[in-house]
PDB file of N, CA and C in Angstrom:
ATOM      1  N   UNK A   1       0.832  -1.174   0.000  1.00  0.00           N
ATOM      2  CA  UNK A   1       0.000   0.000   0.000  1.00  0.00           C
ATOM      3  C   UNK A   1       0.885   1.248   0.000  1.00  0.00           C
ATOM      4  N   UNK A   2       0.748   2.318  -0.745  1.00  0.00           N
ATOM      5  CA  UNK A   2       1.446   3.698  -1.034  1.00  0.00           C
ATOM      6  C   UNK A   2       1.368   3.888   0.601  1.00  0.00           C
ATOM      7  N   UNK A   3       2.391   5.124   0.558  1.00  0.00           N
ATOM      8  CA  UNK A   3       2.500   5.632   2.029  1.00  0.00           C
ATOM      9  C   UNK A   3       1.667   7.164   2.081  1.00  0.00           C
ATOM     10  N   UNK A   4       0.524   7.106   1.966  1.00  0.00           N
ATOM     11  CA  UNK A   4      -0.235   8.200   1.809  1.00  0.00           C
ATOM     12  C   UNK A   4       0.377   9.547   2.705  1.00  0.00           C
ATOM     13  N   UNK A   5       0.956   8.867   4.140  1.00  0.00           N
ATOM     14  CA  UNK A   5       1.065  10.169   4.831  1.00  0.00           C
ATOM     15  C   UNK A   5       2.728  10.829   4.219  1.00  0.00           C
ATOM     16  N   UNK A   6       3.786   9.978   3.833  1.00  0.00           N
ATOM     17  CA  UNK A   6       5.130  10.435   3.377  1.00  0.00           C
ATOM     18  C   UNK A   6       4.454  11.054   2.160  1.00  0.00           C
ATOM     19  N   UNK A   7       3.832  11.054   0.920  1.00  0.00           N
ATOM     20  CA  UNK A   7       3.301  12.029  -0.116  1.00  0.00           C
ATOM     21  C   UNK A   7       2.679  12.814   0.424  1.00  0.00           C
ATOM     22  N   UNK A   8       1.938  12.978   1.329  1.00  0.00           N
ATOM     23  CA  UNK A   8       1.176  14.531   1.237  1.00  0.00           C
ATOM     24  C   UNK A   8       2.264  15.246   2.312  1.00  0.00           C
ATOM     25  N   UNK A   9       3.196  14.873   3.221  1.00  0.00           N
ATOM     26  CA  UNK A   9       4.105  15.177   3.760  1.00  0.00           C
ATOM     27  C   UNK A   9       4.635  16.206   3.015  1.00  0.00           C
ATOM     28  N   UNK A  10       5.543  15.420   1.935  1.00  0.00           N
ATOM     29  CA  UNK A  10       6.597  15.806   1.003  1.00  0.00           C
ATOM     30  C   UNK A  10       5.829  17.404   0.206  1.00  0.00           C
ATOM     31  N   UNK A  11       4.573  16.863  -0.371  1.00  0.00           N
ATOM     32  CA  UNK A  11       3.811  17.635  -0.796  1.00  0.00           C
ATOM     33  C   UNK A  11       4.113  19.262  -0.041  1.00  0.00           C
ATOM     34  N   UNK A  12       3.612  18.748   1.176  1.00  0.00           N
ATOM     35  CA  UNK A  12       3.355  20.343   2.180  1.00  0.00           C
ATOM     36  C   UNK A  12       4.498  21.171   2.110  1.00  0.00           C
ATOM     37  N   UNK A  13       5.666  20.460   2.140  1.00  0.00           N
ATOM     38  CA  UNK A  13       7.011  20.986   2.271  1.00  0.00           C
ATOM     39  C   UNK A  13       7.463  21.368   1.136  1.00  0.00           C
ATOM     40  N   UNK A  14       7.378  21.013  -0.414  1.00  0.00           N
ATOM     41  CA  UNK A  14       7.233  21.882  -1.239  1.00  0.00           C
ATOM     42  C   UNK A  14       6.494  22.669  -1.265  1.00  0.00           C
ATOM     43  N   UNK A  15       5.549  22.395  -0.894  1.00  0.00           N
ATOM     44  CA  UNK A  15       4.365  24.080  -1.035  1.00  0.00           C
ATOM     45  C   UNK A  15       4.843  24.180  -0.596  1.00  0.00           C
ATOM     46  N   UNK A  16       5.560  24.815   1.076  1.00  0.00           N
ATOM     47  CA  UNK A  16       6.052  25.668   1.756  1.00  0.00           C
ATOM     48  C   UNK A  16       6.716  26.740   1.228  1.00  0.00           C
ATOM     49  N   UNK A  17       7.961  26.230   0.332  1.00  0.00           N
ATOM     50  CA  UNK A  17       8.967  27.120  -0.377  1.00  0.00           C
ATOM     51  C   UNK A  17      10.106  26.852   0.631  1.00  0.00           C
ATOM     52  N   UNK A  18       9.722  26.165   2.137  1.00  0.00           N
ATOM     53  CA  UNK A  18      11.278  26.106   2.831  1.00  0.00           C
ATOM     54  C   UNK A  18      12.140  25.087   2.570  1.00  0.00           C
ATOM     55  N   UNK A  19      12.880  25.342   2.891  1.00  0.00           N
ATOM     56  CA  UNK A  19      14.079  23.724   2.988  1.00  0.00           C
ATOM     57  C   UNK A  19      13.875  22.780   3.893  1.00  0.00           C
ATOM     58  N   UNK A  20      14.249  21.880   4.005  1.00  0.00           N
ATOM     59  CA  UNK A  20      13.962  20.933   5.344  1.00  0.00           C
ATOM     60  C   UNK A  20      14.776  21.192   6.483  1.00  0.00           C
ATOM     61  N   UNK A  21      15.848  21.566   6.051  1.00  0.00           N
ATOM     62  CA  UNK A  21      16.647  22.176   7.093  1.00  0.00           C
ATOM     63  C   UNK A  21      15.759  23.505   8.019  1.00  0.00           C
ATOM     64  N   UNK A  22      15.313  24.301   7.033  1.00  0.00           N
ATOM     65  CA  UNK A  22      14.533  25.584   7.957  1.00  0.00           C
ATOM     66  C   UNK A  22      13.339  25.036   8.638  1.00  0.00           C
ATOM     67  N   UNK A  23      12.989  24.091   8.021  1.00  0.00           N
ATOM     68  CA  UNK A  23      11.651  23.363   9.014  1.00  0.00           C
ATOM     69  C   UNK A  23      12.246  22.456  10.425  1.00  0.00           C
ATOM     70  N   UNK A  24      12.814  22.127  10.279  1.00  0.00           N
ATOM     71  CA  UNK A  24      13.555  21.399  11.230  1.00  0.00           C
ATOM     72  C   UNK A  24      14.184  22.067  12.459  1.00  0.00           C
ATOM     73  N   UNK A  25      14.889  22.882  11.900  1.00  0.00           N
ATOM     74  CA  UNK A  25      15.190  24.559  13.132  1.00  0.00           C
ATOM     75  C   UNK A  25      14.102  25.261  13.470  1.00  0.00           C
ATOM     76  N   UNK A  26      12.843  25.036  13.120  1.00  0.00           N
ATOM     77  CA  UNK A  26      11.609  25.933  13.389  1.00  0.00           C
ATOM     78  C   UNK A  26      10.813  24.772  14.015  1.00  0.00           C
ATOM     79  N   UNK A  27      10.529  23.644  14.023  1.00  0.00           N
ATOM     80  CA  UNK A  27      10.047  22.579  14.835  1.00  0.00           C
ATOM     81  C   UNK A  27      11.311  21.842  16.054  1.00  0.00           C
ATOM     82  N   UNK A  28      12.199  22.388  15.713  1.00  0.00           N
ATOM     83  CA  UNK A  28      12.965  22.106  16.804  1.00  0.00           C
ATOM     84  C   UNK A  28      13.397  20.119  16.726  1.00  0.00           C
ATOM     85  N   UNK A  29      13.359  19.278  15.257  1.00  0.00           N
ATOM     86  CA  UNK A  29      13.362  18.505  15.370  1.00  0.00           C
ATOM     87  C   UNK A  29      15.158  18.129  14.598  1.00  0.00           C
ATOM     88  N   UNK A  30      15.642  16.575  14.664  1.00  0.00           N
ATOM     89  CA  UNK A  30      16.436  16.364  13.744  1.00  0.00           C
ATOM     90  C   UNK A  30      16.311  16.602  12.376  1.00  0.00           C
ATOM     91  N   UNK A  31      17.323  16.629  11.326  1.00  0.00           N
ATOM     92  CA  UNK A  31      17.095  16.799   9.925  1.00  0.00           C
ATOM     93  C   UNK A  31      16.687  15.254   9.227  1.00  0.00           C
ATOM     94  N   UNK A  32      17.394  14.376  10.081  1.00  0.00           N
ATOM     95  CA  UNK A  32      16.902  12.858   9.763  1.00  0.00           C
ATOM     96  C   UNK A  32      15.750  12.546  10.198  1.00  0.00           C
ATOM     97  N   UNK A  33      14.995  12.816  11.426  1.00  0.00           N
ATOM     98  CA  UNK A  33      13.658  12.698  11.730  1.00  0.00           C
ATOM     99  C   UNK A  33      12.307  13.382  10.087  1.00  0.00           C
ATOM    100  N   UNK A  34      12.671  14.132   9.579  1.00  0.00           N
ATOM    101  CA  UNK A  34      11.967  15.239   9.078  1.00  0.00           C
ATOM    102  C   UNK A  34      12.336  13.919   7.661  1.00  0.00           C
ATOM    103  N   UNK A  35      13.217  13.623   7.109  1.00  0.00           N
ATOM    104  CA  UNK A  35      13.721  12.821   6.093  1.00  0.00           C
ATOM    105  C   UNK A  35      13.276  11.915   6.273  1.00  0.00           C
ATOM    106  N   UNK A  36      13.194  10.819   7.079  1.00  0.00           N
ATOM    107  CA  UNK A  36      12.644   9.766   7.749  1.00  0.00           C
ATOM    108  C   UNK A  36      11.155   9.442   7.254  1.00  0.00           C
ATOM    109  N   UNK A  37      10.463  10.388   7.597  1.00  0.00           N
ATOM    110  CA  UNK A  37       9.211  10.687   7.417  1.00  0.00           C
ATOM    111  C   UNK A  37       8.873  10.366   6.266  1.00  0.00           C
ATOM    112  N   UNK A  38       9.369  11.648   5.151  1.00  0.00           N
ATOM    113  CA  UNK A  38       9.154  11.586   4.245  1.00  0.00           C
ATOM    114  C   UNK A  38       9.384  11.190   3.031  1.00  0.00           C
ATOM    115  N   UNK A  39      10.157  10.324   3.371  1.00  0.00           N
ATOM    116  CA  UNK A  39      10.765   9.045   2.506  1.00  0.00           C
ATOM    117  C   UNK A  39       9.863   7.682   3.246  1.00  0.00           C
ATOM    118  N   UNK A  40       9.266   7.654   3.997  1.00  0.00           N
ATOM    119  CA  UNK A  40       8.379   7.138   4.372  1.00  0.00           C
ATOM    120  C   UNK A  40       9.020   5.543   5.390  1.00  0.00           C
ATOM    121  N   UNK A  41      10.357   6.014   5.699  1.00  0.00           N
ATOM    122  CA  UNK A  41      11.058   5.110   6.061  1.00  0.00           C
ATOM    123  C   UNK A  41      10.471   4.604   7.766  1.00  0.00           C
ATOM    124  N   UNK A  42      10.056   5.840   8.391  1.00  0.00           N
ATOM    125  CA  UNK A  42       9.341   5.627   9.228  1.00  0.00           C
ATOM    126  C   UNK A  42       8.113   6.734   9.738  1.00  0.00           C
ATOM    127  N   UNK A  43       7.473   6.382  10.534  1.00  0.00           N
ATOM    128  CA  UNK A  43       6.029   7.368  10.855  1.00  0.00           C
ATOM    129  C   UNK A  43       6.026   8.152  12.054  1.00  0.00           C
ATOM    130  N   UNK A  44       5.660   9.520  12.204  1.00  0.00           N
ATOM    131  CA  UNK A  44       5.507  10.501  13.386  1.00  0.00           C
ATOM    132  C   UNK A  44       5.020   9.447  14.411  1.00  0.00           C
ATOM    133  N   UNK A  45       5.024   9.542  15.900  1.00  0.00           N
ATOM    134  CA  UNK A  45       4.210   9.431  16.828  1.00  0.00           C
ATOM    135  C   UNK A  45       3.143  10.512  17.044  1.00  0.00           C
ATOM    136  N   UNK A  46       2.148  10.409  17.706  1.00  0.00           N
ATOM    137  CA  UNK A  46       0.642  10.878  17.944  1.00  0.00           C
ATOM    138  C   UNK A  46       1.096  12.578  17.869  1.00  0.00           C
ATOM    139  N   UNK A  47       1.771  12.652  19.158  1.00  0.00           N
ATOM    140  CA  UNK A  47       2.533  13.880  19.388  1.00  0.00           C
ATOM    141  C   UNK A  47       3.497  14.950  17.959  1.00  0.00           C
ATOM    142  N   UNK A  48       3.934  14.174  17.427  1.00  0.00           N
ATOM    143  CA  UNK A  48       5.127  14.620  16.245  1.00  0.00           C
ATOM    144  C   UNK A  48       3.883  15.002  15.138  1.00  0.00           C
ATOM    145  N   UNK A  49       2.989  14.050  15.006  1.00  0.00           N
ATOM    146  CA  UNK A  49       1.950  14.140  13.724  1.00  0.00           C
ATOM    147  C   UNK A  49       0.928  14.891  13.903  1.00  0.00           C
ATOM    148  N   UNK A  50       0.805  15.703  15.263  1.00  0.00           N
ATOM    149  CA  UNK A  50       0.150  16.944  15.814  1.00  0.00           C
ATOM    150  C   UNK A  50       0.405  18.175  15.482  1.00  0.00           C
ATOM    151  N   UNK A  51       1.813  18.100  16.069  1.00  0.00           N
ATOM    152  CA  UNK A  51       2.861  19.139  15.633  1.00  0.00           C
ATOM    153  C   UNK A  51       3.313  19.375  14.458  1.00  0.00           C
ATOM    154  N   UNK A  52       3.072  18.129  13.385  1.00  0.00           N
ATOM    155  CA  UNK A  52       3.454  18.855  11.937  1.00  0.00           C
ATOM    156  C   UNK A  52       1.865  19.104  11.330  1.00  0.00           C
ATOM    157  N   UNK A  53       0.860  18.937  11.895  1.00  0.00           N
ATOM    158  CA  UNK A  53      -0.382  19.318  11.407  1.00  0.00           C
ATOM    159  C   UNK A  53      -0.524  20.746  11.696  1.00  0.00           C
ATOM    160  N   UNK A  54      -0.499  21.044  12.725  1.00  0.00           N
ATOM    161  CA  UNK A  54      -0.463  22.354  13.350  1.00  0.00           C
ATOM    162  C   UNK A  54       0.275  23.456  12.684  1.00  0.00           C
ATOM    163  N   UNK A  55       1.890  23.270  12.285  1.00  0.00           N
ATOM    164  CA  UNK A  55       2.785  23.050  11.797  1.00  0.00           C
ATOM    165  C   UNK A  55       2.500  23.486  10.447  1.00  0.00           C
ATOM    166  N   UNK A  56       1.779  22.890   9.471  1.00  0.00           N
ATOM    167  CA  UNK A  56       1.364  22.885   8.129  1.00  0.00           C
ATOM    168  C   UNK A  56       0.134  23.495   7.967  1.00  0.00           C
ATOM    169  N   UNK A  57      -0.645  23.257   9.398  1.00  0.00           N
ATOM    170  CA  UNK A  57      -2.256  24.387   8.520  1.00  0.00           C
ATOM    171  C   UNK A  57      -2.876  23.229   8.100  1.00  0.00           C
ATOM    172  N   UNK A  58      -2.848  22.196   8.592  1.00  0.00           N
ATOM    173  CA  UNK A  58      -4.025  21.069   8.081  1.00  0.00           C
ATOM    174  C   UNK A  58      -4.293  19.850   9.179  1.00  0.00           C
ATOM    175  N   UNK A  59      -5.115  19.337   8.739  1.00  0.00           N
ATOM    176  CA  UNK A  59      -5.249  17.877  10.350  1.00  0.00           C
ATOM    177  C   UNK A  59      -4.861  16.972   9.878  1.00  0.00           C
ATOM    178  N   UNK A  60      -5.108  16.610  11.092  1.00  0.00           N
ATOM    179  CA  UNK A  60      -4.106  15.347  11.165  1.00  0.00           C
ATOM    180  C   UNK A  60      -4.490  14.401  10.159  1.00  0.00           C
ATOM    181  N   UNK A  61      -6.218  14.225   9.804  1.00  0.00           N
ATOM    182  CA  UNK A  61      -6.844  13.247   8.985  1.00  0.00           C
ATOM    183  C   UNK A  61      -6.271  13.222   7.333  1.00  0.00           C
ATOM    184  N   UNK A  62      -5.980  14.403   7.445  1.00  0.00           N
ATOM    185  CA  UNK A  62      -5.452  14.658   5.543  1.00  0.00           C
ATOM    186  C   UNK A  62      -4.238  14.700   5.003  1.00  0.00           C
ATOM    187  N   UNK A  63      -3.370  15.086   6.942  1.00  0.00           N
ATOM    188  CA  UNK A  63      -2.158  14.384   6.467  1.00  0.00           C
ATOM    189  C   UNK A  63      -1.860  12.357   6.353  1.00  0.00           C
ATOM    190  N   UNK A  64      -2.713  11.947   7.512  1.00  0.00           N
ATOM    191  CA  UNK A  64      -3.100  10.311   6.676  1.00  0.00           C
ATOM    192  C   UNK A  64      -3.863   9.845   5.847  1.00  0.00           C
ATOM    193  N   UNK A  65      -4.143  10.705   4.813  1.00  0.00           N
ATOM    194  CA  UNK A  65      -4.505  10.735   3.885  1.00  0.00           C
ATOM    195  C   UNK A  65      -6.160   9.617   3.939  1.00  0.00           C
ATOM    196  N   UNK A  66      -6.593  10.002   5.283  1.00  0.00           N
ATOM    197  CA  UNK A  66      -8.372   9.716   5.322  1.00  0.00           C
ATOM    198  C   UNK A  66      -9.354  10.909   4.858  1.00  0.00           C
ATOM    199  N   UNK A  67      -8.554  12.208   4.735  1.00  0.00           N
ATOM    200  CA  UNK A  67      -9.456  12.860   3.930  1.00  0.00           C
ATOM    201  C   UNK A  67      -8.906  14.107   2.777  1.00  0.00           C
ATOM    202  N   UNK A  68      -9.406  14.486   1.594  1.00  0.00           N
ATOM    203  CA  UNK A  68      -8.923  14.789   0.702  1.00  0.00           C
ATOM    204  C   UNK A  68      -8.434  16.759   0.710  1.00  0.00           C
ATOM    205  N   UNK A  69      -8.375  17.305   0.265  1.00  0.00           N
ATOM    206  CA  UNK A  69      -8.203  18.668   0.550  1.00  0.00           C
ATOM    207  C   UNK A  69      -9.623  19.723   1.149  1.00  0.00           C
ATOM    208  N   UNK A  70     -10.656  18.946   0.232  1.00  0.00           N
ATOM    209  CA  UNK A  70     -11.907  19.690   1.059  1.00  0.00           C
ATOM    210  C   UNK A  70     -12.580  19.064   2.234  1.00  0.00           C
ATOM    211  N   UNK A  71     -11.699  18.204   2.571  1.00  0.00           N
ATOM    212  CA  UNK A  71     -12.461  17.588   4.142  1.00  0.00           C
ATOM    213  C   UNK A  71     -13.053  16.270   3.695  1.00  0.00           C
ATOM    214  N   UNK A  72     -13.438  16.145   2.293  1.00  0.00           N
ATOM    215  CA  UNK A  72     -14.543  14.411   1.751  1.00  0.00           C
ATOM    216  C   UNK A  72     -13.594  13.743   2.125  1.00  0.00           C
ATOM    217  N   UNK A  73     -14.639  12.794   3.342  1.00  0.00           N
ATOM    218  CA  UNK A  73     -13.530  11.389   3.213  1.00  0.00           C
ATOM    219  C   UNK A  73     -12.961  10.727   2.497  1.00  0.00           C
ATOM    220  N   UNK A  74     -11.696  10.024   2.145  1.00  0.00           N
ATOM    221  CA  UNK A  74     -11.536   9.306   1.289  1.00  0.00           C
ATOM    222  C   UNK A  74     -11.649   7.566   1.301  1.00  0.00           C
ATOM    223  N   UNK A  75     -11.472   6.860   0.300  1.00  0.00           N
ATOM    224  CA  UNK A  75     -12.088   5.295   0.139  1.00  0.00           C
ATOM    225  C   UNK A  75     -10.838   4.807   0.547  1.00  0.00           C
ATOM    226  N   UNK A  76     -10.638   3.639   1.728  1.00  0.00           N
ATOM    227  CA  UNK A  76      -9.889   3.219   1.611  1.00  0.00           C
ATOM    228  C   UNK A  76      -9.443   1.915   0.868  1.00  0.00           C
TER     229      UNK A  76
END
């Protein structure tokens, strides 16, 4: 199964316009944690996947990709 939450991850962080490095000094996290992610090598805890929702301007549901940009659930 695709890693729905490492693509819309990656996604956000190009929209951003920042580097991963400037996100990483502004969440206060490692540069490998932030990479990790979004290479989908491994997944936020409850806490981490709060903080990059918050973080990004979206919930938590759409960064796991249960719902689409206007809120419609999606099929799993």
């Amino acid at each position: 199964m695709k890693n729905k939450f490492a693509d819309r991850l990656g996604e956000l962080i190009g929209e951003s316009g920042k580097t991963q490095n400037a996100i990483c000094t502004e969440l206060h996290i490692p540069k490998q944690r932030l990479s990790n992610w979004k290479t989908g090598y491994t997944e936020p805890d409850m806490d981490a996947l709060c903080m990059l929702a918050l973080y990004f301007d979206v919930s938590t549901d759409y960064l796991l990709g249960l719902v689409d940009e206007t809120g419609a659930k999606m099929k799993l």
